[in-house]
PDB file of N, CA and C in Angstrom:
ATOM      1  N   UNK A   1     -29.787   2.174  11.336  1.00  0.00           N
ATOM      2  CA  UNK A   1     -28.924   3.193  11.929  1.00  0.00           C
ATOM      3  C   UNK A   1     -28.115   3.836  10.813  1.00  0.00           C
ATOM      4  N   UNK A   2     -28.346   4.815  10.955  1.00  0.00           N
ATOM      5  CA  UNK A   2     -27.372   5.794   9.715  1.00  0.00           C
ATOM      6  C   UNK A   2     -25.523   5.697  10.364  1.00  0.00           C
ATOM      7  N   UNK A   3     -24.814   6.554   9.234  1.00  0.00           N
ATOM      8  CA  UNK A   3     -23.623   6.703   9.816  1.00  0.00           C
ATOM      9  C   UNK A   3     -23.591   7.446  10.094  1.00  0.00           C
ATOM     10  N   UNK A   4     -22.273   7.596  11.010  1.00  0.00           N
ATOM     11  CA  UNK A   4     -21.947   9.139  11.815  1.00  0.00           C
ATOM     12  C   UNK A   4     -21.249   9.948  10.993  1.00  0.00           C
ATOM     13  N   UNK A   5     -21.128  12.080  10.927  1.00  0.00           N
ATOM     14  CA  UNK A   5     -20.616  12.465  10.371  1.00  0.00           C
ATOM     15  C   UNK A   5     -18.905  12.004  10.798  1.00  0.00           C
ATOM     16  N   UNK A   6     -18.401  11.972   9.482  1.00  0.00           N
ATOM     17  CA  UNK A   6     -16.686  12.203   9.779  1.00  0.00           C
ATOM     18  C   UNK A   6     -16.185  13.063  10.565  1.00  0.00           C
ATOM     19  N   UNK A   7     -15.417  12.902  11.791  1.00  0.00           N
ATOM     20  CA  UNK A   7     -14.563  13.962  12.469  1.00  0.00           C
ATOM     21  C   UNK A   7     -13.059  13.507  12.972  1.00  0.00           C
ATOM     22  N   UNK A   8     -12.502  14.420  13.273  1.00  0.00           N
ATOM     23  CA  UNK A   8     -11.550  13.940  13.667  1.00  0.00           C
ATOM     24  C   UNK A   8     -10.991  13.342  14.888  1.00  0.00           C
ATOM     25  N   UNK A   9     -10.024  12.474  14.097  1.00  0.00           N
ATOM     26  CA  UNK A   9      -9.444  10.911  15.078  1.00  0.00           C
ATOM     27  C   UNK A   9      -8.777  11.554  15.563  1.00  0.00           C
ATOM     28  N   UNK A  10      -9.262  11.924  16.964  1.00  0.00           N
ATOM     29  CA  UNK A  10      -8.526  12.039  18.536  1.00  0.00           C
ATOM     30  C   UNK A  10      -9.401  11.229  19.453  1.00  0.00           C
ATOM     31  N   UNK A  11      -9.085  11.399  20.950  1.00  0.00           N
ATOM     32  CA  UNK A  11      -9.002  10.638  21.838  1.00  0.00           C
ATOM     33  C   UNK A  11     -10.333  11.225  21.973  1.00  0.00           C
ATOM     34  N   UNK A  12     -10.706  12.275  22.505  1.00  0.00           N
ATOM     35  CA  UNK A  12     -11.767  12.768  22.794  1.00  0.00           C
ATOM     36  C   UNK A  12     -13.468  12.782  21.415  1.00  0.00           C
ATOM     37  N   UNK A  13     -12.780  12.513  20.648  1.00  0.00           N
ATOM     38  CA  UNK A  13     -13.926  12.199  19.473  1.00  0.00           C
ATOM     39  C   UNK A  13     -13.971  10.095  19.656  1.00  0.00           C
ATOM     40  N   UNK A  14     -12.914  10.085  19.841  1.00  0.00           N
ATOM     41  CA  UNK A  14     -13.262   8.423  19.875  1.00  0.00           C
ATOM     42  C   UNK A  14     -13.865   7.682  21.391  1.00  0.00           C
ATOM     43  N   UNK A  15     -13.694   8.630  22.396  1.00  0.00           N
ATOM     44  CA  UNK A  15     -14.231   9.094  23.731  1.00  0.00           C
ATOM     45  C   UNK A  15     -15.826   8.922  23.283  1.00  0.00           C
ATOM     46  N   UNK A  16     -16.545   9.640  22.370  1.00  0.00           N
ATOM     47  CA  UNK A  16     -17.546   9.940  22.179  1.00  0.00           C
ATOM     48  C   UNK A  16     -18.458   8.738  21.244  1.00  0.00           C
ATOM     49  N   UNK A  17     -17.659   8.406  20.630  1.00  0.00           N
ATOM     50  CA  UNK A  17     -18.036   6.911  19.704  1.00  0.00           C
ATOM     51  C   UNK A  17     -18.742   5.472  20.782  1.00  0.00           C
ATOM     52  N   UNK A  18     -19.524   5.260  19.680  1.00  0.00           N
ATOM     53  CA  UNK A  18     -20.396   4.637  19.888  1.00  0.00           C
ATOM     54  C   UNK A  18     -19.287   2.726  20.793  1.00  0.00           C
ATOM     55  N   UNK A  19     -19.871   2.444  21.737  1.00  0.00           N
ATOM     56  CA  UNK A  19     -19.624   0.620  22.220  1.00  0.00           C
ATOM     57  C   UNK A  19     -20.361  -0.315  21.395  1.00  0.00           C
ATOM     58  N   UNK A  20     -21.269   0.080  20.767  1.00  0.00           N
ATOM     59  CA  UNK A  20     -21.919  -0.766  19.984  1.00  0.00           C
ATOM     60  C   UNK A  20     -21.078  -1.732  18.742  1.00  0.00           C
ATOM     61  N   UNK A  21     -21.534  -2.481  18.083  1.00  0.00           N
ATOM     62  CA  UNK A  21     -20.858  -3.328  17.185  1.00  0.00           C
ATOM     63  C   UNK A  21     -21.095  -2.835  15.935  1.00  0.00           C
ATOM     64  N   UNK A  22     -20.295  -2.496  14.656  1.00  0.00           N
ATOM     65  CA  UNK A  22     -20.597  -1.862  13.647  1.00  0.00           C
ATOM     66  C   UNK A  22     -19.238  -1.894  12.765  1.00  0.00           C
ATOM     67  N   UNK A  23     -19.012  -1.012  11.387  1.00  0.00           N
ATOM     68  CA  UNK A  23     -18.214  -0.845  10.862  1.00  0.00           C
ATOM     69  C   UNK A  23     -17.488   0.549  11.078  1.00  0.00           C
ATOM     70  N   UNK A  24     -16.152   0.853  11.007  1.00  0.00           N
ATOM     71  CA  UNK A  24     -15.662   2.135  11.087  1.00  0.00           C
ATOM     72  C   UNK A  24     -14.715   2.326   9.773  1.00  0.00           C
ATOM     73  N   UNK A  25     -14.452   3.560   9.810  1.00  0.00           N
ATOM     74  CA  UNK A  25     -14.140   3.918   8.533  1.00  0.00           C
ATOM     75  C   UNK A  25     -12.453   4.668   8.582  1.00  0.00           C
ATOM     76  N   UNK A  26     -11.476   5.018   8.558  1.00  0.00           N
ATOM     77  CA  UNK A  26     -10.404   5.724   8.992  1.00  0.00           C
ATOM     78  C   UNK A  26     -10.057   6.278   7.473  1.00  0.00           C
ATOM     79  N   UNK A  27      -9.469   7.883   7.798  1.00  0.00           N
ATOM     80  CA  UNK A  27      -9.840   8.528   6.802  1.00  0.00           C
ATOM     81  C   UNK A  27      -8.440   9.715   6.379  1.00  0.00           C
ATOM     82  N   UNK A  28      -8.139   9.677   5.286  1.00  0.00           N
ATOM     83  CA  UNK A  28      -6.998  10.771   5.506  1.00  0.00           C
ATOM     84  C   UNK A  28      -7.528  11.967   4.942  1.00  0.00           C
ATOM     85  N   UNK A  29      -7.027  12.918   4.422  1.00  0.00           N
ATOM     86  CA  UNK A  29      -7.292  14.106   3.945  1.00  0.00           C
ATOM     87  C   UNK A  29      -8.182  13.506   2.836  1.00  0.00           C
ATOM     88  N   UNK A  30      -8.012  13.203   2.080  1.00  0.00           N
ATOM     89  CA  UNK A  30      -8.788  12.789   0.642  1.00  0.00           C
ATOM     90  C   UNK A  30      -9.591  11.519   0.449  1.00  0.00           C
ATOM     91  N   UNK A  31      -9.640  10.353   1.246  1.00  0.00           N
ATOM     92  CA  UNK A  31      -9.902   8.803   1.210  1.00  0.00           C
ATOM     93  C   UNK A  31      -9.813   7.943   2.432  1.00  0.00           C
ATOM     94  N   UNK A  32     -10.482   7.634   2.048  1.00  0.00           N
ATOM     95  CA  UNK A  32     -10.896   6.207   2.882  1.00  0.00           C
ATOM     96  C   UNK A  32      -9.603   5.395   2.943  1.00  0.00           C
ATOM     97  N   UNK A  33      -9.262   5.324   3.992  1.00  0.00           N
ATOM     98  CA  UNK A  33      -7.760   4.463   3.922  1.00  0.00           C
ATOM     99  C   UNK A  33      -7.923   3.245   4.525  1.00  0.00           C
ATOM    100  N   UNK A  34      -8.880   3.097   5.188  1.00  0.00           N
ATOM    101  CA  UNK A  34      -9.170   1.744   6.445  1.00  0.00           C
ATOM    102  C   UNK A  34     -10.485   1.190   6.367  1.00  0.00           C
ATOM    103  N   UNK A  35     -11.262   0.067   6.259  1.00  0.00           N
ATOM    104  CA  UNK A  35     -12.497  -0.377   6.785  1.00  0.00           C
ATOM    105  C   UNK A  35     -12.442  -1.574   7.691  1.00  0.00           C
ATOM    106  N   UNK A  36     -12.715  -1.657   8.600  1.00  0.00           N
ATOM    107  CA  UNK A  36     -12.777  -2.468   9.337  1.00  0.00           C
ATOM    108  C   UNK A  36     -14.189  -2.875  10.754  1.00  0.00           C
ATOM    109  N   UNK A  37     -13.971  -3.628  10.771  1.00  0.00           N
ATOM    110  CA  UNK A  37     -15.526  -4.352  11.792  1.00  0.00           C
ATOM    111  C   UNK A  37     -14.890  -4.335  13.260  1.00  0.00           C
ATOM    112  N   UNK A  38     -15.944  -4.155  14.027  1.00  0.00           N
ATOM    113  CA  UNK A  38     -15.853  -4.600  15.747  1.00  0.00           C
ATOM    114  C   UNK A  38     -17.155  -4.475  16.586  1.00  0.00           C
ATOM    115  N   UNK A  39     -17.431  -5.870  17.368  1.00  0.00           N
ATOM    116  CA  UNK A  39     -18.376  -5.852  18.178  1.00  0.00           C
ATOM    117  C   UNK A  39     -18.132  -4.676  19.269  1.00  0.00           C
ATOM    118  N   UNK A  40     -17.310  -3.933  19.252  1.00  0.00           N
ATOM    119  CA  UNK A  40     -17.589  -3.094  20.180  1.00  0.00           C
ATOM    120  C   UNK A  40     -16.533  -1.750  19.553  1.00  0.00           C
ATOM    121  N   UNK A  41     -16.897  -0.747  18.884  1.00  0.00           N
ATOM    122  CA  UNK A  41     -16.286   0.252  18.051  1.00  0.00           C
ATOM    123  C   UNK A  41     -15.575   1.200  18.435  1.00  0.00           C
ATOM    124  N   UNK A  42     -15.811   1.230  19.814  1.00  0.00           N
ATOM    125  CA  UNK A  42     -14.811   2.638  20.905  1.00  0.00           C
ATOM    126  C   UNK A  42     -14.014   2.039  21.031  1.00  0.00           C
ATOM    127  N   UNK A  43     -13.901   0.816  21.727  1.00  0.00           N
ATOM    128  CA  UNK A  43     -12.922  -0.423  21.923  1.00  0.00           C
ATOM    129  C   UNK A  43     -11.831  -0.348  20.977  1.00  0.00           C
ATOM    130  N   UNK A  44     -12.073  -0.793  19.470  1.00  0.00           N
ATOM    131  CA  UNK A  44     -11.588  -0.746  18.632  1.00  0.00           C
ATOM    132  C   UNK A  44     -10.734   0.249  18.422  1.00  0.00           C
ATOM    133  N   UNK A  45     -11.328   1.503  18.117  1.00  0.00           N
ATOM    134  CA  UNK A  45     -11.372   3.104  17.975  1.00  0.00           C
ATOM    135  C   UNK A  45      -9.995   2.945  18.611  1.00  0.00           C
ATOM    136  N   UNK A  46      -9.911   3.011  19.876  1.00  0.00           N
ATOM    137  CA  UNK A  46      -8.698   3.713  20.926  1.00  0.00           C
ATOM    138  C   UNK A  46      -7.820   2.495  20.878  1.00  0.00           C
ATOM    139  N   UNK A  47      -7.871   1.139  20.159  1.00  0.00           N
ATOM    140  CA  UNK A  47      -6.548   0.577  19.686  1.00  0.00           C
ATOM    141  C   UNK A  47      -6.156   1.030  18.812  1.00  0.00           C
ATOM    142  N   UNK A  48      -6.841   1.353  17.625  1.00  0.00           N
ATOM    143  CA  UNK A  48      -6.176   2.127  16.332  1.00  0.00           C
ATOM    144  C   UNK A  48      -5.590   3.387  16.711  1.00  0.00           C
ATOM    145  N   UNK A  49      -5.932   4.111  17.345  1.00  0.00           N
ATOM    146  CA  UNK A  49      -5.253   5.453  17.889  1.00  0.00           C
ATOM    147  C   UNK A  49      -4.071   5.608  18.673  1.00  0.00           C
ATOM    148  N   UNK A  50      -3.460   4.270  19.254  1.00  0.00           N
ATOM    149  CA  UNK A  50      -2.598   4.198  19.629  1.00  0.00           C
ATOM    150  C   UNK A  50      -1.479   2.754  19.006  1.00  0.00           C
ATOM    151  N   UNK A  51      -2.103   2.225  17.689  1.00  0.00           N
ATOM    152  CA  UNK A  51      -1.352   1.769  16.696  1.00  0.00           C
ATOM    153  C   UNK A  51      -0.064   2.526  16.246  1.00  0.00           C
ATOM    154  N   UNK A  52       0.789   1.356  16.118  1.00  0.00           N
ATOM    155  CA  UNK A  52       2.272   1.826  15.882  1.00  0.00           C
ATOM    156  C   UNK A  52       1.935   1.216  14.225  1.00  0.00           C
ATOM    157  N   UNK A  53       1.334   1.065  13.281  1.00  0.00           N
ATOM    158  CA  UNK A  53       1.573   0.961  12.156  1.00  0.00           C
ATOM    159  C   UNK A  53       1.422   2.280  11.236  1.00  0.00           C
ATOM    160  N   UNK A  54       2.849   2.835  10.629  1.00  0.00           N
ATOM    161  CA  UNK A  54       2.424   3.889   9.874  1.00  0.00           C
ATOM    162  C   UNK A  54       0.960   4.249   9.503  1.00  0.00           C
ATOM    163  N   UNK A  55       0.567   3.443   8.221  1.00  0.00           N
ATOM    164  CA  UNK A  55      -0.301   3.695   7.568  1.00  0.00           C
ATOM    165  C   UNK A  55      -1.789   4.136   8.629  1.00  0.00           C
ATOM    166  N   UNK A  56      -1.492   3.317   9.863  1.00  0.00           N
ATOM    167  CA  UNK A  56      -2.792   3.811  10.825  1.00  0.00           C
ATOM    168  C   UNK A  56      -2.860   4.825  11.124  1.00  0.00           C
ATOM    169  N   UNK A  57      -1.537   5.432  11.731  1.00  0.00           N
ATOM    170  CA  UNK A  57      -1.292   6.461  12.294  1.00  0.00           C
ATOM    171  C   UNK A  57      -0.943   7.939  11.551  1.00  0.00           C
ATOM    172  N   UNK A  58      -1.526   7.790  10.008  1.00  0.00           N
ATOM    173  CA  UNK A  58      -1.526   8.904   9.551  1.00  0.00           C
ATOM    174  C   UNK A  58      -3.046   9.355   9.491  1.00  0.00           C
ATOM    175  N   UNK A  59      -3.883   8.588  10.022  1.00  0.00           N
ATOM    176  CA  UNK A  59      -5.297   8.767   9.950  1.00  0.00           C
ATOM    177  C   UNK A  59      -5.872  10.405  10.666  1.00  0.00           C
ATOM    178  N   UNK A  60      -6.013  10.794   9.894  1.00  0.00           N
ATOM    179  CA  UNK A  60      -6.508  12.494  10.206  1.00  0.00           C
ATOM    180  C   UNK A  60      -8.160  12.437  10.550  1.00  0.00           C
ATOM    181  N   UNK A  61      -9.120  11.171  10.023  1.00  0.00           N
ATOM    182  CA  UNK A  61     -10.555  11.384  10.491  1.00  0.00           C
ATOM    183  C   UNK A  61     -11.396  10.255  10.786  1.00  0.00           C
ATOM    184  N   UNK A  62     -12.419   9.500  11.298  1.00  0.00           N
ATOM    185  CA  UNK A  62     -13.093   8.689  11.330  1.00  0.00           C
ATOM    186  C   UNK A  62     -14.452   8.743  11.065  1.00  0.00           C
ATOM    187  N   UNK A  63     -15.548   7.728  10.904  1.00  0.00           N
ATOM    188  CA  UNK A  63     -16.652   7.853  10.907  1.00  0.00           C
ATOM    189  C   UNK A  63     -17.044   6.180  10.986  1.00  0.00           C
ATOM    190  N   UNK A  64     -18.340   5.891  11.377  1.00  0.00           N
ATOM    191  CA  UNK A  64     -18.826   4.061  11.960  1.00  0.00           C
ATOM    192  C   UNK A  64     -20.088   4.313  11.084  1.00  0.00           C
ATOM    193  N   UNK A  65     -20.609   2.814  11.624  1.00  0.00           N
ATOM    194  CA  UNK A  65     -22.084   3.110  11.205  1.00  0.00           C
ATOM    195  C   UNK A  65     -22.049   1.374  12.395  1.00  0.00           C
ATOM    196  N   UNK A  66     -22.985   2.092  13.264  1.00  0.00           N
ATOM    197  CA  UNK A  66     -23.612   0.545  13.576  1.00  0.00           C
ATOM    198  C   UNK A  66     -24.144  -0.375  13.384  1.00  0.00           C
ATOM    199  N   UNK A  67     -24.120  -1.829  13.214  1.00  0.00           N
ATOM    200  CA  UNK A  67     -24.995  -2.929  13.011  1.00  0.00           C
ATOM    201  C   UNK A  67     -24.864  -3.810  13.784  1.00  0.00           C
ATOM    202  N   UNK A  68     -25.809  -5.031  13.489  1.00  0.00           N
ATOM    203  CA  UNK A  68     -26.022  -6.214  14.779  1.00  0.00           C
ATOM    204  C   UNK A  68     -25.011  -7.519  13.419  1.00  0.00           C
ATOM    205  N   UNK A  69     -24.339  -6.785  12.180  1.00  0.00           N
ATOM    206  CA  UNK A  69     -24.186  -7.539  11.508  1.00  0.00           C
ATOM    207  C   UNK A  69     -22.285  -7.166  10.709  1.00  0.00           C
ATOM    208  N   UNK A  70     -21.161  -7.015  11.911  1.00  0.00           N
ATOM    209  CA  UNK A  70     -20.635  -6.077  11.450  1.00  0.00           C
ATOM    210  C   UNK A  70     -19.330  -6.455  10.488  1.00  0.00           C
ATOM    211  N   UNK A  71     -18.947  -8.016  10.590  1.00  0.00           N
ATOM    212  CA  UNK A  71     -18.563  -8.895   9.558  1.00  0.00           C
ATOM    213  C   UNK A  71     -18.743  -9.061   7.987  1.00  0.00           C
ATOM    214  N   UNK A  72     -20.273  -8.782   8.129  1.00  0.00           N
ATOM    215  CA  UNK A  72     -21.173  -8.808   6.823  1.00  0.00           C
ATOM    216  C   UNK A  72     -21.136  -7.566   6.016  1.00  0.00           C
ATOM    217  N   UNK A  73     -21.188  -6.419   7.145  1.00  0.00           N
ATOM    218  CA  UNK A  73     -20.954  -5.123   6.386  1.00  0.00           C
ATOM    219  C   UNK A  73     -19.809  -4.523   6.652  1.00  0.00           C
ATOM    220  N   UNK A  74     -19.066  -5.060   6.943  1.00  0.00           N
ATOM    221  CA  UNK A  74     -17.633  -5.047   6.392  1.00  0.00           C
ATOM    222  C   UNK A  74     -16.573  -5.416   5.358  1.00  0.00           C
ATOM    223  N   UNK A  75     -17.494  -6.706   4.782  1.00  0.00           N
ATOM    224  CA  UNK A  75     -16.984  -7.069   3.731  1.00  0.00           C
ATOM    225  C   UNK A  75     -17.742  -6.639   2.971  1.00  0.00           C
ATOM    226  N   UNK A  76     -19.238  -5.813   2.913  1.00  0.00           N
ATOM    227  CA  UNK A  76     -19.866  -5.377   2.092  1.00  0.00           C
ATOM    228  C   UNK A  76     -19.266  -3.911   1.201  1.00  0.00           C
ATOM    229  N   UNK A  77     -18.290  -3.283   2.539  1.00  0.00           N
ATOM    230  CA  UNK A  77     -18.194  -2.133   2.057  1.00  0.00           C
ATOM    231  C   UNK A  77     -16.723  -2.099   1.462  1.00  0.00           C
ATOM    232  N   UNK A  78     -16.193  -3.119   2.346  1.00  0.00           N
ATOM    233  CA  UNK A  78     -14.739  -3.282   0.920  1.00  0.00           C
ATOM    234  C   UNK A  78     -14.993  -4.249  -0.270  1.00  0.00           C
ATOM    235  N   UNK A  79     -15.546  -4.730  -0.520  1.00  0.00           N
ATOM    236  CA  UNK A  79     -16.492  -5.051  -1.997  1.00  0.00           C
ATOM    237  C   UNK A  79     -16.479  -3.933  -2.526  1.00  0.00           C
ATOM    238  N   UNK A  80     -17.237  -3.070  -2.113  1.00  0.00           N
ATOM    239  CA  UNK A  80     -17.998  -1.886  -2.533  1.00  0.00           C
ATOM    240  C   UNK A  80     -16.666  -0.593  -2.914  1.00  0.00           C
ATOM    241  N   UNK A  81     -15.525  -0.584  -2.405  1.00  0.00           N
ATOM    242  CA  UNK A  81     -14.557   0.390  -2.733  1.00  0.00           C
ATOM    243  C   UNK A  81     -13.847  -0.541  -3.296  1.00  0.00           C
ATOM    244  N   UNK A  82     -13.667  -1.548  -3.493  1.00  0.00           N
ATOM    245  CA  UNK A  82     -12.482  -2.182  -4.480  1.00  0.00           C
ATOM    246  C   UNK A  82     -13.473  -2.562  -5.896  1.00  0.00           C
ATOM    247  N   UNK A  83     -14.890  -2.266  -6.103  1.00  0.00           N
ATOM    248  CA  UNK A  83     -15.061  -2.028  -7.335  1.00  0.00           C
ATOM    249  C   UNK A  83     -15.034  -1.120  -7.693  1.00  0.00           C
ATOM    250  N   UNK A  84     -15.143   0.668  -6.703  1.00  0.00           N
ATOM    251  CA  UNK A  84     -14.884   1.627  -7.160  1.00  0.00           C
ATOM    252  C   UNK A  84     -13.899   2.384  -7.289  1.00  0.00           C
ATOM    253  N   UNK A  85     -12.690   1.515  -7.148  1.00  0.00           N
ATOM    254  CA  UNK A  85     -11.474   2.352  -6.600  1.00  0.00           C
ATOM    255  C   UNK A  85     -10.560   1.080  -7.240  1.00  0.00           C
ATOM    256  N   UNK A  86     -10.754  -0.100  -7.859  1.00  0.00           N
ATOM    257  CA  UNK A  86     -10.071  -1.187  -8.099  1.00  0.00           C
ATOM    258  C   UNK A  86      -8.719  -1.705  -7.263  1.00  0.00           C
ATOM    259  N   UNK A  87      -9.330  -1.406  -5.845  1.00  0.00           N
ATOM    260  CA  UNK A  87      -8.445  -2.082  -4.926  1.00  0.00           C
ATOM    261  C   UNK A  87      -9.015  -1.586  -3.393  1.00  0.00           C
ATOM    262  N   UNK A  88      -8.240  -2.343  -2.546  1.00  0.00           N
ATOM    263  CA  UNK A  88      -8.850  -2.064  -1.126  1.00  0.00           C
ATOM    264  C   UNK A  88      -8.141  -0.291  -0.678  1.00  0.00           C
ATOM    265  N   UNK A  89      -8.907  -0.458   0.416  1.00  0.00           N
ATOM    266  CA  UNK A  89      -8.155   0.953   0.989  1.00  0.00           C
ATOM    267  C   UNK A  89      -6.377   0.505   1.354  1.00  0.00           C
ATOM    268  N   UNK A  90      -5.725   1.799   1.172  1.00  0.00           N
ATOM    269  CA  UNK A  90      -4.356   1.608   1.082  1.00  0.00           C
ATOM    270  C   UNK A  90      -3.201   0.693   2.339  1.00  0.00           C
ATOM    271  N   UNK A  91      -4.390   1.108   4.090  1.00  0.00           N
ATOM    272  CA  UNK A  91      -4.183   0.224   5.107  1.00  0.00           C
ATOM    273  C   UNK A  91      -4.898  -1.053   5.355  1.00  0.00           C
ATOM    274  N   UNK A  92      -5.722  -1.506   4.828  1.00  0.00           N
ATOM    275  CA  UNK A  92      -6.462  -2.715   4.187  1.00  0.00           C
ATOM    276  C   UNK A  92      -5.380  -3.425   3.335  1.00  0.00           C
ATOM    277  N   UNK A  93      -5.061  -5.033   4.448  1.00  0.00           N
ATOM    278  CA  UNK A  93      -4.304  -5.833   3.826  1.00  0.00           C
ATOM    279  C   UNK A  93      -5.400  -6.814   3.118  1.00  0.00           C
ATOM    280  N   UNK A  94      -4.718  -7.289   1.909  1.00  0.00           N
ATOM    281  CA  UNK A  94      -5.761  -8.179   1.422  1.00  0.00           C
ATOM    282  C   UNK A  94      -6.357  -9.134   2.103  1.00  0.00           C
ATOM    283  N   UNK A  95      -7.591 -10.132   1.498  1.00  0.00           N
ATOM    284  CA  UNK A  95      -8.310 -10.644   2.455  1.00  0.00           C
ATOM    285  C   UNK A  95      -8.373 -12.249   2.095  1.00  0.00           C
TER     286      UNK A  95
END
C-alpha cells in the first residue's frame, strides 16, 4: 500500500482517512512534526485533532500509509528521520 497524498488536518479530511492500521504522519508548514502508529488510523486521526497539546495542535497537514505491521513501521520511520534530521520530530517524545 502506498501513502496517501498530504492534506489538510480537518475533521472532514480525517472523516475520509483510512480505519485500517498503519502509520500517520502530522505535518506543519515545512516538516514532519509527528510519527506515530494505530491499529485503526481515523480513530487515532480525530483524537489528535481534538488534542489539547500545543505542539499537536499546530498541525496544519497529515498523511498515513497503511500496514498489517504498524509498530514496526513506526519505529522504522522515526529511525529513518532521526538519522536525517539528527533527532525525532519536534512532537515526538523520546522513546
Amino acid at each position: 500500500m502506498s501513502y496517501s497524498d498530504w492534506m489538510p488536518f480537518n475533521k472532514e479530511n480525517v472523516d475520509r482517512s483510512t480505519v485500517k492500521s498503519g502509520v500517520y504522519f502530522l505535518g506543519s508548514e515545512h516538516e514532519t512534526t509527528y510519527i506515530g502508529a494505530s491499529n485503526n488510523i481515523q480513530g487515532r486521526l480525530k483524537e489528535q485533532l481534538s488534542s489539547n497539546d500545543p505542539c499537536i495542535k499546530s498541525t496544519v497537514s497529515f498523511c498515513y500509509h497503511e500496514t498489517l505491521f504498524p509498530e514496526a513501521e513506526e519505529e522504522k520511520q522515526l529511525t529513518a528521520f532521526q538519522f536525517e534530521h539528527g533527532r525525532l520530530p519536534i512532537c515526538n517524545k523520546s522513546k
